[in-house]
Every structure is written in C-alpha cells, then in structure tokens.
Protein backbone atom coordinates (compact mmCIF):
# COMPACT_ATOMS: atom_id res chain seq x y z
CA UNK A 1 65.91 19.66 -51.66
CA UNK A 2 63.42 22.25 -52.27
CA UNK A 3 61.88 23.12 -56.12
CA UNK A 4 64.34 25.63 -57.49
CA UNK A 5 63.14 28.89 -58.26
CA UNK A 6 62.58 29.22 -62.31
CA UNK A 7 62.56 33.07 -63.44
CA UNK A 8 61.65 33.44 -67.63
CA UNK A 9 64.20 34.96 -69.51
CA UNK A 10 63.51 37.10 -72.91
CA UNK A 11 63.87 33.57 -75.48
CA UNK A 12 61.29 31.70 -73.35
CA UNK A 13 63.86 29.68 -71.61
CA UNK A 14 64.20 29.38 -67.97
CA UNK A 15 66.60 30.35 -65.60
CA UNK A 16 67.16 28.18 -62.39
CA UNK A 17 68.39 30.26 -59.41
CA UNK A 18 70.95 28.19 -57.64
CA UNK A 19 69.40 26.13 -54.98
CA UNK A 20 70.58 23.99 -51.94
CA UNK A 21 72.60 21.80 -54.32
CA UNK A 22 75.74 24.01 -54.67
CA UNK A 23 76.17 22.83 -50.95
CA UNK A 24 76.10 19.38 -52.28
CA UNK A 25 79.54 18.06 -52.95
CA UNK A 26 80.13 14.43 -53.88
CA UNK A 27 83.58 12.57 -53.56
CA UNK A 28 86.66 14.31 -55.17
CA UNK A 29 87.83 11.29 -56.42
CA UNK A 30 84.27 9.62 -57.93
CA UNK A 31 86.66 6.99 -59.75
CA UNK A 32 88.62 6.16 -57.14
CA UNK A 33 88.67 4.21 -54.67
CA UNK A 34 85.70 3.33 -52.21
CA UNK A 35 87.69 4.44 -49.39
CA UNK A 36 88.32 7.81 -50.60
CA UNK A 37 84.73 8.66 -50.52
CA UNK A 38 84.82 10.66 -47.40
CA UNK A 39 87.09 12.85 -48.99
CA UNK A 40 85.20 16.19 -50.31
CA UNK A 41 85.51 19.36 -51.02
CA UNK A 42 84.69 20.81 -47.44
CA UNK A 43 86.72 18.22 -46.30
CA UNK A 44 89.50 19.62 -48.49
CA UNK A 45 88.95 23.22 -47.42
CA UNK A 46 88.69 22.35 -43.59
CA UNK A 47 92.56 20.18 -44.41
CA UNK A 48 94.05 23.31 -46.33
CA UNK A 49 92.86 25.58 -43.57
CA UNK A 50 94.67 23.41 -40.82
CA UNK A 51 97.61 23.29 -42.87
CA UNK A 52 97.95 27.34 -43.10
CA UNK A 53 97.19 27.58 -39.93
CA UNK A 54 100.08 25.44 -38.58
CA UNK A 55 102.56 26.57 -41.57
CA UNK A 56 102.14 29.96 -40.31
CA UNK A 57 101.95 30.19 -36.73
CA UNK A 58 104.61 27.35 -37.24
CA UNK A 59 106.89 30.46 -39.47
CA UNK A 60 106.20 33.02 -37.50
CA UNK A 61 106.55 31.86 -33.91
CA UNK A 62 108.68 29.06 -34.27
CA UNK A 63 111.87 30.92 -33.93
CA UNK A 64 110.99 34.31 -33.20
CA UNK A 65 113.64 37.33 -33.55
CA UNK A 66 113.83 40.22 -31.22
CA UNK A 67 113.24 43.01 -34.25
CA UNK A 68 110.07 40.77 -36.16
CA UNK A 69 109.64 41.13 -39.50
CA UNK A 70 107.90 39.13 -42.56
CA UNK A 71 105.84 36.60 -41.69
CA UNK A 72 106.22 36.72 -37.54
CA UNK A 73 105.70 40.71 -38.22
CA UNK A 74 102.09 39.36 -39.33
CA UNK A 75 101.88 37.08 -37.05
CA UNK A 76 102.56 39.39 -34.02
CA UNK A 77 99.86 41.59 -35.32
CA UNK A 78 97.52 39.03 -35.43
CA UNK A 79 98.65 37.93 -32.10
CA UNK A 80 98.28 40.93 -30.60
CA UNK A 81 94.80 41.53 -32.23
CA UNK A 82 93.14 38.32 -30.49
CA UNK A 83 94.37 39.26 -27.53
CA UNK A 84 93.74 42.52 -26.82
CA UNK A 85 90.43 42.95 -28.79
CA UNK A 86 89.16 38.95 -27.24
CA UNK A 87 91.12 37.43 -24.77
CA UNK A 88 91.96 39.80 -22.29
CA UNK A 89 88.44 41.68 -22.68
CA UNK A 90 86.57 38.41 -22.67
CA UNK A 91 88.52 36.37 -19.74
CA UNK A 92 90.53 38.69 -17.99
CA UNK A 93 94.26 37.81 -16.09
CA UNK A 94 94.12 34.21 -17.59
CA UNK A 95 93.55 35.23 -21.17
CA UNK A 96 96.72 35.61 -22.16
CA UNK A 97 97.13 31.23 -21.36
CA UNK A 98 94.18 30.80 -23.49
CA UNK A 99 95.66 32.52 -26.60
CA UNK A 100 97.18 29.47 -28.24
CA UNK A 101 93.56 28.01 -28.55
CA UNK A 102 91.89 31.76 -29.33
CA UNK A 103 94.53 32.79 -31.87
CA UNK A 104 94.20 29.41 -33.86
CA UNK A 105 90.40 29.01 -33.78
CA UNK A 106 90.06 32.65 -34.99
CA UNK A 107 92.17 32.06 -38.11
CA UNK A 108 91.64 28.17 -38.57
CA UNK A 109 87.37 29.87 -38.80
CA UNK A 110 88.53 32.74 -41.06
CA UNK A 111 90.15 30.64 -43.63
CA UNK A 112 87.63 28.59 -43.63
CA UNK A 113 85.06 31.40 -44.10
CA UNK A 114 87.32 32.96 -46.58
CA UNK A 115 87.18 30.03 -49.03
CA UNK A 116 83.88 31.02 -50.22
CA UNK A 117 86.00 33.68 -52.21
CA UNK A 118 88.79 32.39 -53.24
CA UNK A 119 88.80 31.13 -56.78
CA UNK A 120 88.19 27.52 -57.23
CA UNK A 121 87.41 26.67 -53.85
CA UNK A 122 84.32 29.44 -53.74
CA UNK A 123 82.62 27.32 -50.90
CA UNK A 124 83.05 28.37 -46.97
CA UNK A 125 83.46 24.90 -45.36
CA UNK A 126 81.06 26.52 -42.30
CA UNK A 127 78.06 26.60 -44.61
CA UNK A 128 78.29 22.72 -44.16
CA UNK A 129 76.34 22.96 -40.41
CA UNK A 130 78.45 19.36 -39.15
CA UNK A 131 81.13 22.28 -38.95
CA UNK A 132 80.24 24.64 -36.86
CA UNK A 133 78.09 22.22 -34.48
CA UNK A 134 81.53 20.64 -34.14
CA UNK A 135 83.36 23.80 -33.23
CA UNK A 136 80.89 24.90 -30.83
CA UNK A 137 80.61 21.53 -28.98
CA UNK A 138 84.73 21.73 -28.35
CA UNK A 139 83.80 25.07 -26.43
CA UNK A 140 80.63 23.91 -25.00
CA UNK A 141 82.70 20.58 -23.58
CA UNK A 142 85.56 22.73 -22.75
CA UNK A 143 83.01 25.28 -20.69
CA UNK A 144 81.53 22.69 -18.88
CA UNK A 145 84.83 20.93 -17.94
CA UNK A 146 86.21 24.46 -17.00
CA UNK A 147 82.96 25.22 -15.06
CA UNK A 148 82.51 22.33 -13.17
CA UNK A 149 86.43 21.97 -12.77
CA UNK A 150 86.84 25.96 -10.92
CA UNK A 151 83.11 26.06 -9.28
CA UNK A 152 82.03 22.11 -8.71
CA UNK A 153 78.98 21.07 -10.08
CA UNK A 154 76.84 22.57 -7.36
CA UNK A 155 78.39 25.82 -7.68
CA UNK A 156 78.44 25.91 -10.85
CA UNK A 157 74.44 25.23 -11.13
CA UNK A 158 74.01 27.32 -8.19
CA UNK A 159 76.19 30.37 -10.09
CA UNK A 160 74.35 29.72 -13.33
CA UNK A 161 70.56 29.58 -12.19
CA UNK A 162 70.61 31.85 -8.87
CA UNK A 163 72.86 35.13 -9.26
CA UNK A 164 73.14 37.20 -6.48
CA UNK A 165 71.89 39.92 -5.54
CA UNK A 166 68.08 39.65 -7.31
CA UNK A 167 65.21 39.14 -5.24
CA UNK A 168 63.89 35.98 -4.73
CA UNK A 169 60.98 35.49 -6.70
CA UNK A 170 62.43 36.51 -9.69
CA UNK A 171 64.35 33.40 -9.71
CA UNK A 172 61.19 31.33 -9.93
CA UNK A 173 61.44 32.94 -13.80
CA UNK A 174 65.13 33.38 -14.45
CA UNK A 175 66.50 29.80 -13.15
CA UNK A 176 64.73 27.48 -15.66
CA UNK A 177 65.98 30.37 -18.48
CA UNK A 178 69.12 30.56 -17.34
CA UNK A 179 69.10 26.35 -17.46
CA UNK A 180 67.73 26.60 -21.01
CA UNK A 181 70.05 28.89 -22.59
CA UNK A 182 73.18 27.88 -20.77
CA UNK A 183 72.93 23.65 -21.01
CA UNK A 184 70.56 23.20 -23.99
CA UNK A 185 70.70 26.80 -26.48
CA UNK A 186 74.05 27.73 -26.16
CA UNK A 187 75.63 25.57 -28.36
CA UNK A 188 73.30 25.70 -31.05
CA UNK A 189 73.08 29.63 -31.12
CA UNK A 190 77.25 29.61 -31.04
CA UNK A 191 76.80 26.95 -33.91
CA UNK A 192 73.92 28.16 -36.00
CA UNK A 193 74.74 32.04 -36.26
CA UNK A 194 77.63 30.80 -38.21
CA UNK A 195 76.50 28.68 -40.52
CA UNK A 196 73.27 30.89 -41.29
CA UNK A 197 75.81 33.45 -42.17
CA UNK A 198 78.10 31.47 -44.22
CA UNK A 199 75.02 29.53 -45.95
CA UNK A 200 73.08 32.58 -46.48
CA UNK A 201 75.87 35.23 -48.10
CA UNK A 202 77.39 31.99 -50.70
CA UNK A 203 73.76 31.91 -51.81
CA UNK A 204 73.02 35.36 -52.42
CA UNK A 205 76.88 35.59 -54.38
CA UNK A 206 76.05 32.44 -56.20
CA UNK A 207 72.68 33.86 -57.40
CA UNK A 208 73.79 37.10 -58.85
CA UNK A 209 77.04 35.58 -60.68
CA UNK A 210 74.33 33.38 -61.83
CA UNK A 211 72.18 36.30 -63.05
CA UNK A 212 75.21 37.91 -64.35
CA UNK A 213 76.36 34.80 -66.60
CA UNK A 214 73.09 33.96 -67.88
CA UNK A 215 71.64 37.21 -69.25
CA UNK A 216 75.45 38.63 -70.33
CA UNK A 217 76.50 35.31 -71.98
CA UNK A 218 74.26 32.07 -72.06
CA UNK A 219 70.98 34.27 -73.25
CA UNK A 220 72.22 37.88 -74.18
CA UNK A 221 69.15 40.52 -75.27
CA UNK A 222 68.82 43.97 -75.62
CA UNK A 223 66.69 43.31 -72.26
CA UNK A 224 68.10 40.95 -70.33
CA UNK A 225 71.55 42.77 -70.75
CA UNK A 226 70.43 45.22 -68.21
CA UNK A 227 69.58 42.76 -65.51
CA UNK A 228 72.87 41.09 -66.24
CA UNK A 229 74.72 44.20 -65.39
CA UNK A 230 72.92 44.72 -62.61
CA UNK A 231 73.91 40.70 -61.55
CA UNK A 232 77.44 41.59 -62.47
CA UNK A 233 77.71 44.67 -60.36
CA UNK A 234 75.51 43.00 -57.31
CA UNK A 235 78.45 39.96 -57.59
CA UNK A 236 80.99 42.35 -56.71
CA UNK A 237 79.20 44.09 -53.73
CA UNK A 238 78.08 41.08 -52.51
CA UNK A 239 81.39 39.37 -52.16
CA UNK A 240 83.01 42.50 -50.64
CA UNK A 241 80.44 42.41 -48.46
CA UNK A 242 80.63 38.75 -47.85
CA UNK A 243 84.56 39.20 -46.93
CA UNK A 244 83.75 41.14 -44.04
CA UNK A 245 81.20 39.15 -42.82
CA UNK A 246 83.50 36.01 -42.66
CA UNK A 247 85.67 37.98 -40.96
CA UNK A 248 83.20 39.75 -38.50
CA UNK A 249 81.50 35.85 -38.04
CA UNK A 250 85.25 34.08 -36.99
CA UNK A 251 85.44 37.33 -35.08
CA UNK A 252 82.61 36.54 -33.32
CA UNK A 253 82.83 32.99 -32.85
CA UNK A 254 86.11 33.08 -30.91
CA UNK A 255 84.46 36.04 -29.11
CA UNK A 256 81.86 34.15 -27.93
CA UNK A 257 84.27 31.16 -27.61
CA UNK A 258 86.44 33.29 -24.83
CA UNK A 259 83.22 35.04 -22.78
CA UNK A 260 82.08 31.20 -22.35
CA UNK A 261 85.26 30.03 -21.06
CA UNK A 262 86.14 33.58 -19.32
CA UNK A 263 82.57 32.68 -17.50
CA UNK A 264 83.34 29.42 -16.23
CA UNK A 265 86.77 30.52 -14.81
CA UNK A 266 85.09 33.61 -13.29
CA UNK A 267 81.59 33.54 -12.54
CA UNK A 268 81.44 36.54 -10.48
CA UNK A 269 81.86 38.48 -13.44
C-alpha cells in the first residue's frame, strides 16, 4: 500500500486523502465463522447484481404479453438496445442467438459498476481487478472455442496473422503483432480498461467527499470552508460523471465482448 498523501489543514492537523485501502474489504462477518471469510463486500455486490439480473429478465421475459408494459416494457427496451446498438452491429445474422449472453453481461457489468453510487454499497465490484480478468477470460475462452470451432486451428492462425489482400512483406511485421495482441493482449486490455475506470473514478469521488467532510465538518475555518465547498460541489460532478462512465464502460465491455465473438464466427469481416 503506498504512503497516503497528507495535505495540512488550517489547525495544524492533517488530512489523509483516501488511499488504496478503501478497496480493502475484510470479511462481512469478522465474528463469524471461519468459513464465512470469503464472504465480502464485492462478493456481496457481484451476488446482489446476479440476483437483479435474473429477478428481472426472469419478470419481464418470463411470461411475456403481446401489449408489454411495466417491467417487460423495460425490459424490451433494454432488449432492444443491446441488440441493435451491439449485437447485430458487432456480429451480424447470428447476433440475435447471442443476445441471451450480451443482454445479461451488459446489465450483470452495469450493476455492478453502478454500486459505486448507490448508498451503502458505494464500491463498484469491477474496481476489484479478479473481476474483470474473470469476465474477460469467459470471452477470451469463448473466442477461442468459437474461432477454432468455425475456422480450425490452422485457419484460424492463418486468418488472424496473414489477412488477405496485403503484400507480402508486410506480414513479416504484422503477423507476430497480430499474434501479440490477439493470444496474449487481448484479454488484459478487455480486462484492464475496466477496472482502471472503475478504480480510478471511486477514487477521485472518495477524495472530494473526503475534502468536503473534513473542511465543512471535522475541521471547519473561515478558510478551509471554501475548499470544502469546492469538495462538496466536485462530489456531485464527479459522481454524475462517474454514472455515465459505468454505463459507457459495461457499454463497452459487451461491445468489445460481441466484435470478439462476431470475429471468430466471421473472419472475413
């Protein structure tokens, strides 16, 4: 854990900037049993997430009506906004089969993300990096098996490394590239432009509420008043903010998710 960052306030007290520790969540049950260790907040999040998930595509497509309304009115809506705006863009004719895994990764990511501003909770499970490395090795697994399964493995190494259509020497350059960012990067860019995202924007929120509650309550001055305000107001920007980057990251991630698996079913594209 790094040093925290120490900033003197007016009464010659210091303020510690939150640091890498509001990631670090012990057992929600420290008295209990040993067992229950493995149970923590993230863990909690990622469980309540699942839940929702299932609750409502389970309410809203279980026994759909002709004429929707509530709750499969949503749902459609959602629906229809993974599929038009990912799936069919991203893998063509067969996206529409792939929208039971699209449409629940998108929101099972989102509500996840979103939990870094909901009261209480205030942590996005994806800032925890075991997460998203996990999310992005399903799709990295399922891209291979898809690839290999629809090209072989010869075509697909062949399709990968050697396009058509470029002249010959340049593949002397692009073929160990294309190698590298297909088998070994891919997973870990999918994985880490999450997580950077998620880590980065609970910091910044958790900093300026911190700001805001020590210079407006714990140490108030004349002085420090000002930069309290100026915490206070930041909070709220940065958490409006913050909401539409969870929702542009799970946006993104299933994006991604659906080119990769659109690519291994159709490599000429």
């Amino acid at each position: 854990m790094s040093a925290p960052h120490l900033l003197a306030s007016g009464s010659g007290d210091e303020f510690e900037a939150p640091g890498l520790h509001i990631f670090d969540w012990g057992p929600l049950f420290p008295d209990g049993p040993a067992w229950l260790d493995w149970f923590t907040k993230p863990l909690l999040i990622v469980a309540l997430a699942a839940i929702v998930v299932i609750a409502f595509s389970w309410k809203a497509f279980g026994n759909p009506k002709l004429v929707p309304r509530g709750v499969q009115n949503i749902g459609e809506i959602g629906y229809l906004f993974v599929r038009d705006q990912v799936a069919r863009p991203m893998i063509g004719k067969d996206g529409d089969r792939w929208m039971p895994f699209l449409f629940s990764t998108f929101f099972f990511v989102l509500l996840m993300n979103l939990a870094g501003v909901v009261p209480v909770l205030q942590l996005p499970a994806t800032s925890h990096i075991a997460l998203p490395i996990v999310l992005a090795l399903v799709v990295y697994v399922m891209m291979l098996f898809l690839s290999i399964k629809h090209q072989g493995l010869v075509g697909y190494f062949k399709n990968m490394m050697f396009p058509p259509g470029l002249p010959k020497a340049l593949y002397i350059i692009l073929a160990p590239i294309e190698l590298l960012s297909n088998i070994i990067l891919r997973p870990f860019t999918h994985a880490i432009r999450l997580f950077a995202n998620m880590f980065a924007g609970h910091l910044l929120i958790a900093f300026f509420a911190t700001v805001s509650w020590w210079f407006l309550a714990e140490k108030l001055t004349a002085l420090g008043a000002g930069v309290g305000l100026v915490g206070f107001v930041m909070t709220i920007i940065m958490t409006a903010f913050e909401i539409f980057v969870q929702s542009l990251q799970a946006f993104i991630f299933v994006l991604l998710a659906a080119s990769y698996i659109g690519g291994a079913l159709h490599p000429e594209h």
